[in-house]
N, C-alpha and C. Protein backbone atom coordinates (compact mmCIF):
# COMPACT_ATOMS: atom_id res chain seq x y z
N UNK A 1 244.12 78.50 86.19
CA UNK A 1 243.72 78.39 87.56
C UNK A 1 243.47 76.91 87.88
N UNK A 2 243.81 76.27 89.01
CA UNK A 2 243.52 75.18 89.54
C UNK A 2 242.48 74.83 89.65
N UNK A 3 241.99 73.72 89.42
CA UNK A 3 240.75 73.42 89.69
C UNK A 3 240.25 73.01 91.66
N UNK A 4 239.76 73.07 92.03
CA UNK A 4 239.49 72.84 94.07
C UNK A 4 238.32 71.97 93.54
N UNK A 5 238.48 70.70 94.19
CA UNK A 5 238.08 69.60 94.06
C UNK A 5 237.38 69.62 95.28
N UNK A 6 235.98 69.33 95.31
CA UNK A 6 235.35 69.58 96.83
C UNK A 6 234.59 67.95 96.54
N UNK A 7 234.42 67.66 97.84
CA UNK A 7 233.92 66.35 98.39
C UNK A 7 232.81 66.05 97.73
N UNK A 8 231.42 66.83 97.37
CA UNK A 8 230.17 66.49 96.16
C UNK A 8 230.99 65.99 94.63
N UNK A 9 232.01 67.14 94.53
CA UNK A 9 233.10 66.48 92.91
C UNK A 9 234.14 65.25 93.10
N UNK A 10 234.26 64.74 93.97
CA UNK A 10 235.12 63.78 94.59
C UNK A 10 233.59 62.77 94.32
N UNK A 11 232.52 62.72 95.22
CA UNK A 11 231.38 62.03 95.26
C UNK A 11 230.72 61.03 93.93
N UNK A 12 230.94 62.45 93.22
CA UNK A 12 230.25 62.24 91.50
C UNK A 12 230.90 61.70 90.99
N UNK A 13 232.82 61.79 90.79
CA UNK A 13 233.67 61.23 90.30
C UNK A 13 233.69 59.62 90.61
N UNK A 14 233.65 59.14 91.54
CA UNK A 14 234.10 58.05 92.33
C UNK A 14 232.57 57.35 91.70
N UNK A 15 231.06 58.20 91.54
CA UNK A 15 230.03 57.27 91.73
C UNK A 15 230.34 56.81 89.67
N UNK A 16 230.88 57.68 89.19
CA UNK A 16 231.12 57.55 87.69
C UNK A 16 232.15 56.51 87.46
N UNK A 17 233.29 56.21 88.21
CA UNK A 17 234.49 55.59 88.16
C UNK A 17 233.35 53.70 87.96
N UNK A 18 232.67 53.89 89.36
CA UNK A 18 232.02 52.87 89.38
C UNK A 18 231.30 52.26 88.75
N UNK A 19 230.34 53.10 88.00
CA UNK A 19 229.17 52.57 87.17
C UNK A 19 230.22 52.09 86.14
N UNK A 20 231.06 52.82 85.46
CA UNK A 20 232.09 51.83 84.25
C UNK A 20 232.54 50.97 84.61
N UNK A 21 233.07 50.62 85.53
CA UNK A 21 233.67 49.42 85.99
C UNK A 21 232.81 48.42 85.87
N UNK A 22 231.70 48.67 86.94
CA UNK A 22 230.71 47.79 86.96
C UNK A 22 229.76 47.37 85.61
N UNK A 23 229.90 48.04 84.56
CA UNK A 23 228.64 47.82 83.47
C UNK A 23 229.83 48.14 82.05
N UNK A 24 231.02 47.88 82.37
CA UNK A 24 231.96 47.50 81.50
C UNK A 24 231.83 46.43 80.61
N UNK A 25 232.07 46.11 79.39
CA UNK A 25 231.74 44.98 79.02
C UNK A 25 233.19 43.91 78.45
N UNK A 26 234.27 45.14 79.25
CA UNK A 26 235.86 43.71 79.35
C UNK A 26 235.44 43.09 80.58
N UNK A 27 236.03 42.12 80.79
CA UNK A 27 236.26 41.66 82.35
C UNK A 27 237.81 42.41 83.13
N UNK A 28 237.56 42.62 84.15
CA UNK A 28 238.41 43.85 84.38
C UNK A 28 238.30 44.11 86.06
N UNK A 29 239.48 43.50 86.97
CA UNK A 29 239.60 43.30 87.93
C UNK A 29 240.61 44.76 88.38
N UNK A 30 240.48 45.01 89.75
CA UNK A 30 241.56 46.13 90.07
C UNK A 30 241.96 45.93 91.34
N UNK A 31 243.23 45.70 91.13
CA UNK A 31 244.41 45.64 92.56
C UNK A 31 244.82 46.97 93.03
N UNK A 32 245.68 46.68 94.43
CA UNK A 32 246.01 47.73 95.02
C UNK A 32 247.98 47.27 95.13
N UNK A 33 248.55 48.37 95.22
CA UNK A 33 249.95 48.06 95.18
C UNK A 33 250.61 46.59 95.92
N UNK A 34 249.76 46.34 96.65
CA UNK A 34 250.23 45.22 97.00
C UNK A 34 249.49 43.92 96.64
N UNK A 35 248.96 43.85 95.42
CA UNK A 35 248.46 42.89 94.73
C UNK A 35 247.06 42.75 95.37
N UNK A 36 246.21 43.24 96.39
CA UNK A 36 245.00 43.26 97.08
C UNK A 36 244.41 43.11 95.80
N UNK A 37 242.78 42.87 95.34
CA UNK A 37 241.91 42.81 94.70
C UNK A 37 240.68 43.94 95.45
N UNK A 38 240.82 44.74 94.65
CA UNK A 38 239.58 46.26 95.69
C UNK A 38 238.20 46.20 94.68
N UNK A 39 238.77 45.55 93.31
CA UNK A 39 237.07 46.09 92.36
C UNK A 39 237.25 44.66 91.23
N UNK A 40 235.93 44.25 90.95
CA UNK A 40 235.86 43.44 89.41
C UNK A 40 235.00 43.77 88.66
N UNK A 41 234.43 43.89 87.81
CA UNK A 41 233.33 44.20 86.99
C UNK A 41 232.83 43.03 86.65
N UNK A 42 231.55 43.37 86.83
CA UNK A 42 230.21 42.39 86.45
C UNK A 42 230.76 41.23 85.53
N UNK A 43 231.41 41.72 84.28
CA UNK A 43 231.80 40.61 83.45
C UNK A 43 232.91 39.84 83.37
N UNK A 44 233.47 40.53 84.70
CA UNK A 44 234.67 39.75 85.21
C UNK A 44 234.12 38.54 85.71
N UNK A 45 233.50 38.83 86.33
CA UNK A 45 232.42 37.97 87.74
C UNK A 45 231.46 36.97 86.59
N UNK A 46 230.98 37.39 85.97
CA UNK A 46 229.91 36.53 84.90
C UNK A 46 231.32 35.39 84.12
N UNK A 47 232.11 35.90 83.47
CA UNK A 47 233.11 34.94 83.03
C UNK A 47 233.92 33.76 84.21
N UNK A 48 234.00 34.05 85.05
CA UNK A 48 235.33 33.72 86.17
C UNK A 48 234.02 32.24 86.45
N UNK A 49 233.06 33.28 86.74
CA UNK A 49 232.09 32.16 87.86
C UNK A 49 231.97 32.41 89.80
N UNK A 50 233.32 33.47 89.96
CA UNK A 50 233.44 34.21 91.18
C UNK A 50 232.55 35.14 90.83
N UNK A 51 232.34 35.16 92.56
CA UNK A 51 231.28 36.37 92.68
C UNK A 51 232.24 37.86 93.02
N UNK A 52 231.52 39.20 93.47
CA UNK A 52 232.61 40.09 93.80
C UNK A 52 233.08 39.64 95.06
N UNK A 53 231.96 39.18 95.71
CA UNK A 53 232.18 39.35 97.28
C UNK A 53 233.29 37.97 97.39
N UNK A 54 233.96 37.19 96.80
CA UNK A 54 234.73 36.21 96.53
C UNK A 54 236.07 36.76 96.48
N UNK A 55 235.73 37.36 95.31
CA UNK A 55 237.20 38.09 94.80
C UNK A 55 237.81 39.53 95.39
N UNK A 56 236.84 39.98 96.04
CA UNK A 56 237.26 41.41 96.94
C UNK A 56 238.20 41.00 98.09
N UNK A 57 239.36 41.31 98.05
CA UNK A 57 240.19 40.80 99.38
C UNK A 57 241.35 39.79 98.85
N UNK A 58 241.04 39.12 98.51
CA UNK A 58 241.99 37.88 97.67
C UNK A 58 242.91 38.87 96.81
N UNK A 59 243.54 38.10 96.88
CA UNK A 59 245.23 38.59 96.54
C UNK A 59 245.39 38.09 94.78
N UNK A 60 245.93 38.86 93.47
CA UNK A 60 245.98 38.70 92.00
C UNK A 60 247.04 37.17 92.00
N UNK A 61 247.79 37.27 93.02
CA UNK A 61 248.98 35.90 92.62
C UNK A 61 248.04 34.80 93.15
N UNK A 62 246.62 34.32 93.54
CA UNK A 62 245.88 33.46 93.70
C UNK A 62 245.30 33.46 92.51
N UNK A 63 245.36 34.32 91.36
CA UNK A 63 244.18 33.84 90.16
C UNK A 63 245.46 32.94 89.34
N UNK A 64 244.46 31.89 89.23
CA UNK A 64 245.65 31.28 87.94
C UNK A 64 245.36 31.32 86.71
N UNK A 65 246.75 31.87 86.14
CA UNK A 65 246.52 32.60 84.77
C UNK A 65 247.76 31.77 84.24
N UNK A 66 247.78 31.27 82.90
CA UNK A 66 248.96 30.44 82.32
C UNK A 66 249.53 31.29 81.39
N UNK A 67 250.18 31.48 80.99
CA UNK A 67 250.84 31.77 80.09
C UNK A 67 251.28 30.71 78.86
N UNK A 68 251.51 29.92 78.96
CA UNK A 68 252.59 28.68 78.92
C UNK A 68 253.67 28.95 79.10
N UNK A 69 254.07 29.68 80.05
CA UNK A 69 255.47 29.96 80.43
C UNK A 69 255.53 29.68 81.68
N UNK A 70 256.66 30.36 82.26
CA UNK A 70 256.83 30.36 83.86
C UNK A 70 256.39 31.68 84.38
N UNK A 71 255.87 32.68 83.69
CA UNK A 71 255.27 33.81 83.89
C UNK A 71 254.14 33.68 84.75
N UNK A 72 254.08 34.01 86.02
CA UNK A 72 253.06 34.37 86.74
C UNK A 72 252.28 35.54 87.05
N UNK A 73 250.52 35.83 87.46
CA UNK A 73 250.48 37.09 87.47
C UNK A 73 251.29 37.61 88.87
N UNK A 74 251.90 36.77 89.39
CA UNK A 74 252.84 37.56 91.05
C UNK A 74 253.81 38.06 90.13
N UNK A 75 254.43 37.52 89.53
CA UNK A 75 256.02 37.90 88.75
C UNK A 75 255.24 39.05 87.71
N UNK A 76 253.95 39.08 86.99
CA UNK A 76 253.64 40.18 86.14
C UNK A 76 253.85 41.38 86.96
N UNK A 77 252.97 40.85 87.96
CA UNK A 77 252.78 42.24 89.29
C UNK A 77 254.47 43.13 89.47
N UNK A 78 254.78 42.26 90.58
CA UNK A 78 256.18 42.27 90.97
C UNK A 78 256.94 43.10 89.86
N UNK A 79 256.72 42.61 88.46
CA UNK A 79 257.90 43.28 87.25
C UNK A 79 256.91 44.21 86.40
N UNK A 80 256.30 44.68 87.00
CA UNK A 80 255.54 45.79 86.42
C UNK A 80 256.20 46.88 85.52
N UNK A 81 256.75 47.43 83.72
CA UNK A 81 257.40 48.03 83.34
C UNK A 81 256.23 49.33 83.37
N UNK A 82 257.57 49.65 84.34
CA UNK A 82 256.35 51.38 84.21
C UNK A 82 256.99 52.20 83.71
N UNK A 83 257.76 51.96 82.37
CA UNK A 83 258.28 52.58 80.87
C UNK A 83 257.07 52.61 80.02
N UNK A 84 256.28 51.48 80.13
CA UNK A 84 255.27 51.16 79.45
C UNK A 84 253.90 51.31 79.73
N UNK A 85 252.85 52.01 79.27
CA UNK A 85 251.25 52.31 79.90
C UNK A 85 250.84 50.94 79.73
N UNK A 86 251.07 49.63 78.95
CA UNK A 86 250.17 49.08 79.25
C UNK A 86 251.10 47.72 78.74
N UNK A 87 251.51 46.67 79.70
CA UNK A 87 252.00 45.31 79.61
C UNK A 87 250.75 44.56 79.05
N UNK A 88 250.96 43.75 77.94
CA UNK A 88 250.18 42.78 77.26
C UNK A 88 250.69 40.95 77.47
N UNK A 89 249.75 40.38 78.05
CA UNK A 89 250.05 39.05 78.03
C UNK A 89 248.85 38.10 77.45
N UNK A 90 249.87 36.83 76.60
CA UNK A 90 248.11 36.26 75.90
C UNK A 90 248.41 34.83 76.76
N UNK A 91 247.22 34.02 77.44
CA UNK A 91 247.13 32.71 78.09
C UNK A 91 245.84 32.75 78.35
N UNK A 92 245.39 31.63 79.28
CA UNK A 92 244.52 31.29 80.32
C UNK A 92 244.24 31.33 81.28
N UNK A 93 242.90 31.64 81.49
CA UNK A 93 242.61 31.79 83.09
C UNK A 93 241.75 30.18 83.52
N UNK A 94 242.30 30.29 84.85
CA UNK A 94 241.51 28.88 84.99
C UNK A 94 240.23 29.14 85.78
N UNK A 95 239.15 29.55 85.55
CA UNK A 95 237.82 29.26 86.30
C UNK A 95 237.61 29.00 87.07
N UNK A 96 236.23 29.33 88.35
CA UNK A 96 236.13 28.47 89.30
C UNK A 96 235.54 27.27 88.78
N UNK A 97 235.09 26.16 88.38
CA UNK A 97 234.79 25.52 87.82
C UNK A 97 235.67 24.52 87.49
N UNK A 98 236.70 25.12 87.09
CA UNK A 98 237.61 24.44 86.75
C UNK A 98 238.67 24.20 84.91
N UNK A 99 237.89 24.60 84.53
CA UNK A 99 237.53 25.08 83.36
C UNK A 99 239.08 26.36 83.05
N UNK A 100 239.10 26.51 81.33
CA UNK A 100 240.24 27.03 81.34
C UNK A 100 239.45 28.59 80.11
N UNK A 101 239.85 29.99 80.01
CA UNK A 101 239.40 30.78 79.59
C UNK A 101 240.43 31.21 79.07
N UNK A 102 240.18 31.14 77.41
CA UNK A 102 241.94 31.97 76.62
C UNK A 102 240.98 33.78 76.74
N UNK A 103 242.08 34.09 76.90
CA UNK A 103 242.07 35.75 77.06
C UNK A 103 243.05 36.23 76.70
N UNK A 104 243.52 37.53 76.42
CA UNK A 104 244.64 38.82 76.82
C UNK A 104 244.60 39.45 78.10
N UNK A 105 245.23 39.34 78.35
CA UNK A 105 245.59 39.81 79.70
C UNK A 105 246.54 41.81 79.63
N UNK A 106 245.45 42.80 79.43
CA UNK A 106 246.14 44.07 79.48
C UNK A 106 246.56 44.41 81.17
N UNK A 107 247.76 44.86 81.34
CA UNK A 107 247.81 45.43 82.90
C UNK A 107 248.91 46.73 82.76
N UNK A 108 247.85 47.55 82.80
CA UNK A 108 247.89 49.11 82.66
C UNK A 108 248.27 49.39 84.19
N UNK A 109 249.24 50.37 83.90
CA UNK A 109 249.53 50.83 85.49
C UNK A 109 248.87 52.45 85.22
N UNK A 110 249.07 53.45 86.85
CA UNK A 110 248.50 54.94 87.12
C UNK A 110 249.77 55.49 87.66
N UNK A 111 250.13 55.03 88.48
CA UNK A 111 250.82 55.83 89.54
C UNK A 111 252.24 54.62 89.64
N UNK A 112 253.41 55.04 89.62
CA UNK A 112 254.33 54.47 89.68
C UNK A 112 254.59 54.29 91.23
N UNK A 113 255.16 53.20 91.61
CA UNK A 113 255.08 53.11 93.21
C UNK A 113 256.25 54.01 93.85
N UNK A 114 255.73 54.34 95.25
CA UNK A 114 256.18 55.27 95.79
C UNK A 114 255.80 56.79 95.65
N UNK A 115 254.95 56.79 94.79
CA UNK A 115 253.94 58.25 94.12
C UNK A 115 253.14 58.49 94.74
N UNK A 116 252.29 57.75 95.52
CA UNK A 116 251.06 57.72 95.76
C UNK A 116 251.15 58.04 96.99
């Protein structure tokens, strides 16, 4: 039998989605199909030096992330293999500050576009 998803289970879900995000301990930003920025987690925000209210709205091809390649996160976005649950990239992020942060860069996709 199906489960009927009512608006209090929609409520609870969404307030659960949040608290992980938020009290996550990756740094861990979330776009919308068109590269929008909708969520970051606390330790996104504690590493970066951006606040949320900074990064909410701003677009992923404004963060600069190096690769040492010509790989951008617009071109990560853009070439998204959704053969694959989860594209791995290793570089730098550059800080507000100015400052440079080596990381991995995981970008897990949900919904293949045009699904949604």
């Amino acid at each position: 039998m199906e489960k009927v998803w009512n608006e209090s289970d929609l409520d609870v879900n969404i307030a659960k989605y949040e608290f992980k995000i938020e009290n996550s301990p990756e740094a861990i930003i979330i776009a919308d199909y068109n590269g929008k920025i909708v969520d970051a987690s606390r330790k996104y925000c504690e590493i970066t030096g951006y606040s949320k209210k900074e990064l909410l709205n701003e677009n992923i091809s404004n963060i600069k992330f190096n690769t040492g390649s010509k790989i951008t996160l617009k071109k990560i976005w853009d070439e998204l293999n959704l053969n694959m649950p989860i594209s791995t990239y290793y570089g730098t992020l550059t800080l507000k500050n100015g400052r440079e942060y080596t990381l991995v860069l995981k970008v897990p996709w949900c919904i293949p576009r045009g699904n949604h």
